[in-house]
Protein backbone atom coordinates (compact mmCIF):
# COMPACT_ATOMS: atom_id res chain seq x y z
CA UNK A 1 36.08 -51.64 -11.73
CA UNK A 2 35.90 -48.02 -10.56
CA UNK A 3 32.43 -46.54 -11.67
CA UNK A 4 33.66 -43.63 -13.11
CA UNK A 5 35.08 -46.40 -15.91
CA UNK A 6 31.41 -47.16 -17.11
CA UNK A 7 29.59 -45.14 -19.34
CA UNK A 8 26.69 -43.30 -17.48
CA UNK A 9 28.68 -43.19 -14.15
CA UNK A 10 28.08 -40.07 -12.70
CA UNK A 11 27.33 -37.63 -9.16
CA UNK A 12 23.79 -39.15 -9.88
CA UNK A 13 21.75 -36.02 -10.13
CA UNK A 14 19.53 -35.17 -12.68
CA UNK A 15 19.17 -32.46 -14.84
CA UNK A 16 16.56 -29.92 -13.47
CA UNK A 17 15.47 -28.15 -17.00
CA UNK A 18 12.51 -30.45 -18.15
CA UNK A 19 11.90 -29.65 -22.66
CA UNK A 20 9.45 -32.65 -22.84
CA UNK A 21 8.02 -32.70 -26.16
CA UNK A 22 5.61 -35.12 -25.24
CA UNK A 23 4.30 -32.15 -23.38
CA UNK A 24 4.76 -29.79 -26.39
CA UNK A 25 3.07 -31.80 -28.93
CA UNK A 26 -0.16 -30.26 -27.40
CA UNK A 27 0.88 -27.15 -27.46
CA UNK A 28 -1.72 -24.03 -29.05
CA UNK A 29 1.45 -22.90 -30.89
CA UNK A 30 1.71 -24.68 -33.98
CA UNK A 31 5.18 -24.51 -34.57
CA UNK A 32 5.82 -25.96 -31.41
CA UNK A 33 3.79 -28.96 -31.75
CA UNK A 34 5.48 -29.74 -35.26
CA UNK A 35 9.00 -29.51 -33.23
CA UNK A 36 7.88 -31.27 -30.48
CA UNK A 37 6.30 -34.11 -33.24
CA UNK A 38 9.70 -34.29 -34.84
CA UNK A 39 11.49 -34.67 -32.15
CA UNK A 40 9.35 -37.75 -30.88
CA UNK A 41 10.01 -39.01 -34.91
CA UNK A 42 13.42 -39.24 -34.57
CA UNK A 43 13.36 -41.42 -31.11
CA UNK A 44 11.06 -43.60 -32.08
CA UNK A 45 11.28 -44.31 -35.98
CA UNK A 46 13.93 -46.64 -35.73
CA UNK A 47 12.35 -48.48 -33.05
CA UNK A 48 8.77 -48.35 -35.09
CA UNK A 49 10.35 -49.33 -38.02
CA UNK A 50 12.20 -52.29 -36.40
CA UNK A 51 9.35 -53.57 -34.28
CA UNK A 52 7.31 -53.67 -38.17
CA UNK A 53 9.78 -55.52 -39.82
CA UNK A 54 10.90 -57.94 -37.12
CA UNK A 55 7.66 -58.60 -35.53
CA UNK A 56 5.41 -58.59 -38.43
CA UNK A 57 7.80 -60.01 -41.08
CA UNK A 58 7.62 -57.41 -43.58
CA UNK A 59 10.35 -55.82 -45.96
CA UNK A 60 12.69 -53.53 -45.78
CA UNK A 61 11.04 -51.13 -47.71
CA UNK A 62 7.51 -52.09 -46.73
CA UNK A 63 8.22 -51.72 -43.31
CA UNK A 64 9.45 -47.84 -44.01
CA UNK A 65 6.65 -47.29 -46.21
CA UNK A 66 4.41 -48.16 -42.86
CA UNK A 67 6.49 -45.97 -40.10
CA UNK A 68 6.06 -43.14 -42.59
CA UNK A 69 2.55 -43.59 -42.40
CA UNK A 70 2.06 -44.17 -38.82
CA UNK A 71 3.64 -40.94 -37.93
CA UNK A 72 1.74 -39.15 -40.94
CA UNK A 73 -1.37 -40.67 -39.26
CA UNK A 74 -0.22 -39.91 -35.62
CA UNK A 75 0.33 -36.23 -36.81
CA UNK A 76 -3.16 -36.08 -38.88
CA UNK A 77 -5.24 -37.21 -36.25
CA UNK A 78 -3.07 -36.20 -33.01
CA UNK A 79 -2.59 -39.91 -31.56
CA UNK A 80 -0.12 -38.65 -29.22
CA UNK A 81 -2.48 -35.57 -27.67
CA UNK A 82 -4.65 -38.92 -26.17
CA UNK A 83 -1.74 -40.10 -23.74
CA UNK A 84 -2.33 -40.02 -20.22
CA UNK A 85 0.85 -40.52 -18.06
CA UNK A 86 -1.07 -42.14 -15.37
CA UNK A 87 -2.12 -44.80 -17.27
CA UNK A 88 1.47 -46.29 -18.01
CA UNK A 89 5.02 -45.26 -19.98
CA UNK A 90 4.84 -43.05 -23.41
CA UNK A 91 6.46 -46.16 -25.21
CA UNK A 92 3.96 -48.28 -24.04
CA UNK A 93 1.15 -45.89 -25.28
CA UNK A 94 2.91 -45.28 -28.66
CA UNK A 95 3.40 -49.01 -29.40
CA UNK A 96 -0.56 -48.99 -27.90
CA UNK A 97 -1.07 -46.29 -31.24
CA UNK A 98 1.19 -48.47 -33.70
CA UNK A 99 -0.95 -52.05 -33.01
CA UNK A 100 -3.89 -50.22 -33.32
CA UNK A 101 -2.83 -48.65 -36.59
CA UNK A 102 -1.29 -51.92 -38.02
CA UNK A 103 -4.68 -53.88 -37.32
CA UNK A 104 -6.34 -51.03 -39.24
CA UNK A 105 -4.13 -51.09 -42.18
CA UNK A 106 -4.24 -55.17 -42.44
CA UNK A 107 -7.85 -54.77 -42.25
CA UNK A 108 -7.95 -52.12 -45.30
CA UNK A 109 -5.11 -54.60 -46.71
CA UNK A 110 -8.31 -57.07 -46.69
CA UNK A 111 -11.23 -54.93 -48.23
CA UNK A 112 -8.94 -54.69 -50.77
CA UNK A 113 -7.21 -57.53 -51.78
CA UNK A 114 -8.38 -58.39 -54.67
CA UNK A 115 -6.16 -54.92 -56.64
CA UNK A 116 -4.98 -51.77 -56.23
CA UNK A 117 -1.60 -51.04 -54.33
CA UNK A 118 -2.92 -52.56 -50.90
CA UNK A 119 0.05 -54.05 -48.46
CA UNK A 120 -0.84 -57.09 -48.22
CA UNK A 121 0.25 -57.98 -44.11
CA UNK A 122 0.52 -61.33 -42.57
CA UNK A 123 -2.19 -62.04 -39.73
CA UNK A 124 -0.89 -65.23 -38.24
CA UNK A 125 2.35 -63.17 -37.72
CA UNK A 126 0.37 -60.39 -35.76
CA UNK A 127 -1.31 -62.93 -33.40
CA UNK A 128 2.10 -64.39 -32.27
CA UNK A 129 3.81 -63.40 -28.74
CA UNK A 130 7.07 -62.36 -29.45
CA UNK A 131 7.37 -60.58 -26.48
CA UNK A 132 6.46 -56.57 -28.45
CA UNK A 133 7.36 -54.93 -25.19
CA UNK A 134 10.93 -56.07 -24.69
CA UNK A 135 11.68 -55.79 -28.74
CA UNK A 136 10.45 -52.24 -28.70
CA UNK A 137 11.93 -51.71 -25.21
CA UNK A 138 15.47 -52.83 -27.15
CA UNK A 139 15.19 -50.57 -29.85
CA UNK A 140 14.18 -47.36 -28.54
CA UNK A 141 17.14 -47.63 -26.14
CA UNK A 142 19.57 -48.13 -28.75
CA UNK A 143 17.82 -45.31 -30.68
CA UNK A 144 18.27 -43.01 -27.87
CA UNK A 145 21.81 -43.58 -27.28
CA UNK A 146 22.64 -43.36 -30.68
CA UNK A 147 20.91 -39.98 -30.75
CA UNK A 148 22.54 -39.11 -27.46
CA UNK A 149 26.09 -40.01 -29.31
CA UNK A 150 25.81 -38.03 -32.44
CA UNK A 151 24.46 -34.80 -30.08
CA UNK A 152 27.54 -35.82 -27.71
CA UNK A 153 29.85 -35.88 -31.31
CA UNK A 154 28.62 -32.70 -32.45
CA UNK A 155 28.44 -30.81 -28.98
CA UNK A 156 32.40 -32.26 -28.74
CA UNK A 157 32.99 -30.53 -32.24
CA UNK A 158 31.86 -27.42 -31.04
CA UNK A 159 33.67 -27.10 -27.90
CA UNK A 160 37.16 -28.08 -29.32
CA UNK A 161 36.93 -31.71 -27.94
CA UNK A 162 37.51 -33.59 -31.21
CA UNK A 163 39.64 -35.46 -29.44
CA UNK A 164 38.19 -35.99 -26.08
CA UNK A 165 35.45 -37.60 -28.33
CA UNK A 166 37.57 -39.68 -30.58
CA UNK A 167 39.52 -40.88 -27.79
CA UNK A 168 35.85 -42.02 -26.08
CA UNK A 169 35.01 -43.45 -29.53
CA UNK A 170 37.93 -45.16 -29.20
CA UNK A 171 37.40 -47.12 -25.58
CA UNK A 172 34.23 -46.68 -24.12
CA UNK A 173 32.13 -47.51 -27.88
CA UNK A 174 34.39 -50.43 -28.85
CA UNK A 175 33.85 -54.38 -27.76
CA UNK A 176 36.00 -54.99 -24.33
CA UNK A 177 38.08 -57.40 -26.59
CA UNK A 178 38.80 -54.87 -28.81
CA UNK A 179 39.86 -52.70 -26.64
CA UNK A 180 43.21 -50.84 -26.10
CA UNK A 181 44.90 -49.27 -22.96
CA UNK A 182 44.83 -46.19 -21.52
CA UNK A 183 48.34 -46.21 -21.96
CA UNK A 184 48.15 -47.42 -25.73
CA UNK A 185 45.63 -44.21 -26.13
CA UNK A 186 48.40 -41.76 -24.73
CA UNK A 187 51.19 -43.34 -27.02
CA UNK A 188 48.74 -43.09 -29.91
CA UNK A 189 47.52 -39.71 -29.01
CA UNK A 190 50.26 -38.17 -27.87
CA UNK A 191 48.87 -37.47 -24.47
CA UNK A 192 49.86 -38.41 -20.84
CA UNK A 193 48.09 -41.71 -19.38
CA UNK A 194 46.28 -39.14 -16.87
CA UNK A 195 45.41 -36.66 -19.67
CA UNK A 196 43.56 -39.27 -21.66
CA UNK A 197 41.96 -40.77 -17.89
CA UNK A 198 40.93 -37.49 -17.74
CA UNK A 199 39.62 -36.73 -21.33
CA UNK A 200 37.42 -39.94 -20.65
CA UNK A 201 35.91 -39.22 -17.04
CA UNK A 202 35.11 -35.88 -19.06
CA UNK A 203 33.26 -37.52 -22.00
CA UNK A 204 31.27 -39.76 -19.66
CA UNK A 205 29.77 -37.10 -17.65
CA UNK A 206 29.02 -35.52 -20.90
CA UNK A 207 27.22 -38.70 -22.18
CA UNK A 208 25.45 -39.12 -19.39
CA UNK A 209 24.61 -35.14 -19.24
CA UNK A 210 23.14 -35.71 -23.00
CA UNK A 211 21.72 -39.38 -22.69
CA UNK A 212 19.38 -37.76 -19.94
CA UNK A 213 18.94 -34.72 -21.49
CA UNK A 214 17.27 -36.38 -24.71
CA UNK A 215 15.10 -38.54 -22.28
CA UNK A 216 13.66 -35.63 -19.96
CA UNK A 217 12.73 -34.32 -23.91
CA UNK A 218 10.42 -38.17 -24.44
CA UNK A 219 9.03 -37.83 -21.23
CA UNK A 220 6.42 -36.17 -19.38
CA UNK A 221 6.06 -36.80 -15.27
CA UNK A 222 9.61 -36.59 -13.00
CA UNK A 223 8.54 -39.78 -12.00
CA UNK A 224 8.57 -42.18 -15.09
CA UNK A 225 11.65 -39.65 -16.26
CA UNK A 226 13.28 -41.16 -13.35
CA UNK A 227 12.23 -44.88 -13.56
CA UNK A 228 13.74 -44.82 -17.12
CA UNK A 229 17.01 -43.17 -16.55
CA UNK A 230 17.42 -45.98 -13.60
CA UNK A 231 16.86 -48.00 -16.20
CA UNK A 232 19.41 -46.87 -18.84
CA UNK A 233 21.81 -45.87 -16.59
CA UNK A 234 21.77 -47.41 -13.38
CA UNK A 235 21.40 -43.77 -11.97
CA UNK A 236 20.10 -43.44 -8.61
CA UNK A 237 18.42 -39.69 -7.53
């Protein structure tokens, strides 16, 4: 298959503008830091929220009650000013933050459980291996790419591609069975078979363009920037 069929094929160079909130969120300014704290919010809440539920057990609505309190927390007592990016990956220091804060909160859970509006969490469920880094590894990507996809959907909006987008949403975010052909696309469309080949080698640059754009903003160093777009993408500098 040629590799300008896959989404994320590319030239293979990076963006050079690096917005890393992870940077931001200790900046003096104050409205920076709260930008730079929301922005780390909305790539990681899903994957907080999942890693609670799934690896702890816990219900739906328990499990949002405790990512809205973990990033209340984090932003109280600036968790994420303490991360060192020679020490390992933001993820990996985050998820570092969240076990530490879920051991505190089952411990308070404990002190208290005999009343009052404590959640009451599951120990033996806290002491199992089920393998944290790759579940939180598997949600954070899909987070990112589904932020990446609704900037790519609005960004396409904007710029009069409505229907380079929807003819994208079409192929490249469908399962391969489900699939149609390029030449199905230009008889639905109303397009030439090249015009829609085109209108797709166009969206998948863009994807890529925003995929990495929305990473270099979760990342600090060029290096582990660069390790993780490898790793999404397949992108080689």
């Amino acid at each position: 298959m040629d590799s300008d069929t896959r989404i994320g094929a590319g030239d293979g160079r990076f963006p050079e503008t690096r917005h890393s909130a992870i940077a931001a969120v200790r900046d003096g300014n104050a409205e920076a830091r709260a930008l730079a704290h929301e922005t780390i919010v909305a790539a990681y809440w899903k994957p907080v929220y999942k890693y609670i539920r799934i690896k702890w057990k816990l219900s739906n609505e328990d499990a949002k009650d405790l990512t809205q309190s973990f990033f209340l927390r984090a932003l109280e007592k600036e968790f994420f000013d303490g991360y060192v990016s020679e020490r390992g990956s933001f993820r990996t220091y985050l998820r570092t933050c969240l076990d530490g804060f879920l051991s505190n909160e089952w411990k308070a859970s404990q002190r208290q459980k005999r009343g009052g509006d404590a959640l009451m969490l599951p120990l033996e469920d806290m002491a199992q291996d089920d393998s944290p880094d790759l579940l939180f590894t598997r949600e954070w990507t899909r987070s990112l790419f589904e932020l990446a996809l609704q900037s790519l959907r609005e960004q396409s909006a904007e710029r009069g591609k409505a229907v380079h987008y929807s003819l994208f949403e079409r192929y490249d975010l469908v399962e391969e069975e489900s699939r149609v052909t390029y030449a199905q696309l230009a008889a639905e469309s109303g397009l030439s078979t090249m015009t829609v080949t085109n209108y797709l080698s166009a969206m998948r640059r863009d994807f890529r363009r925003v995929v990495l754009e929305k990473l270099r903003e979760i990342t600090v160093t060029e290096q582990e920037f660069r390790s993780e777009a490898r790793a999404l993408l397949g992108a080689d500098v």
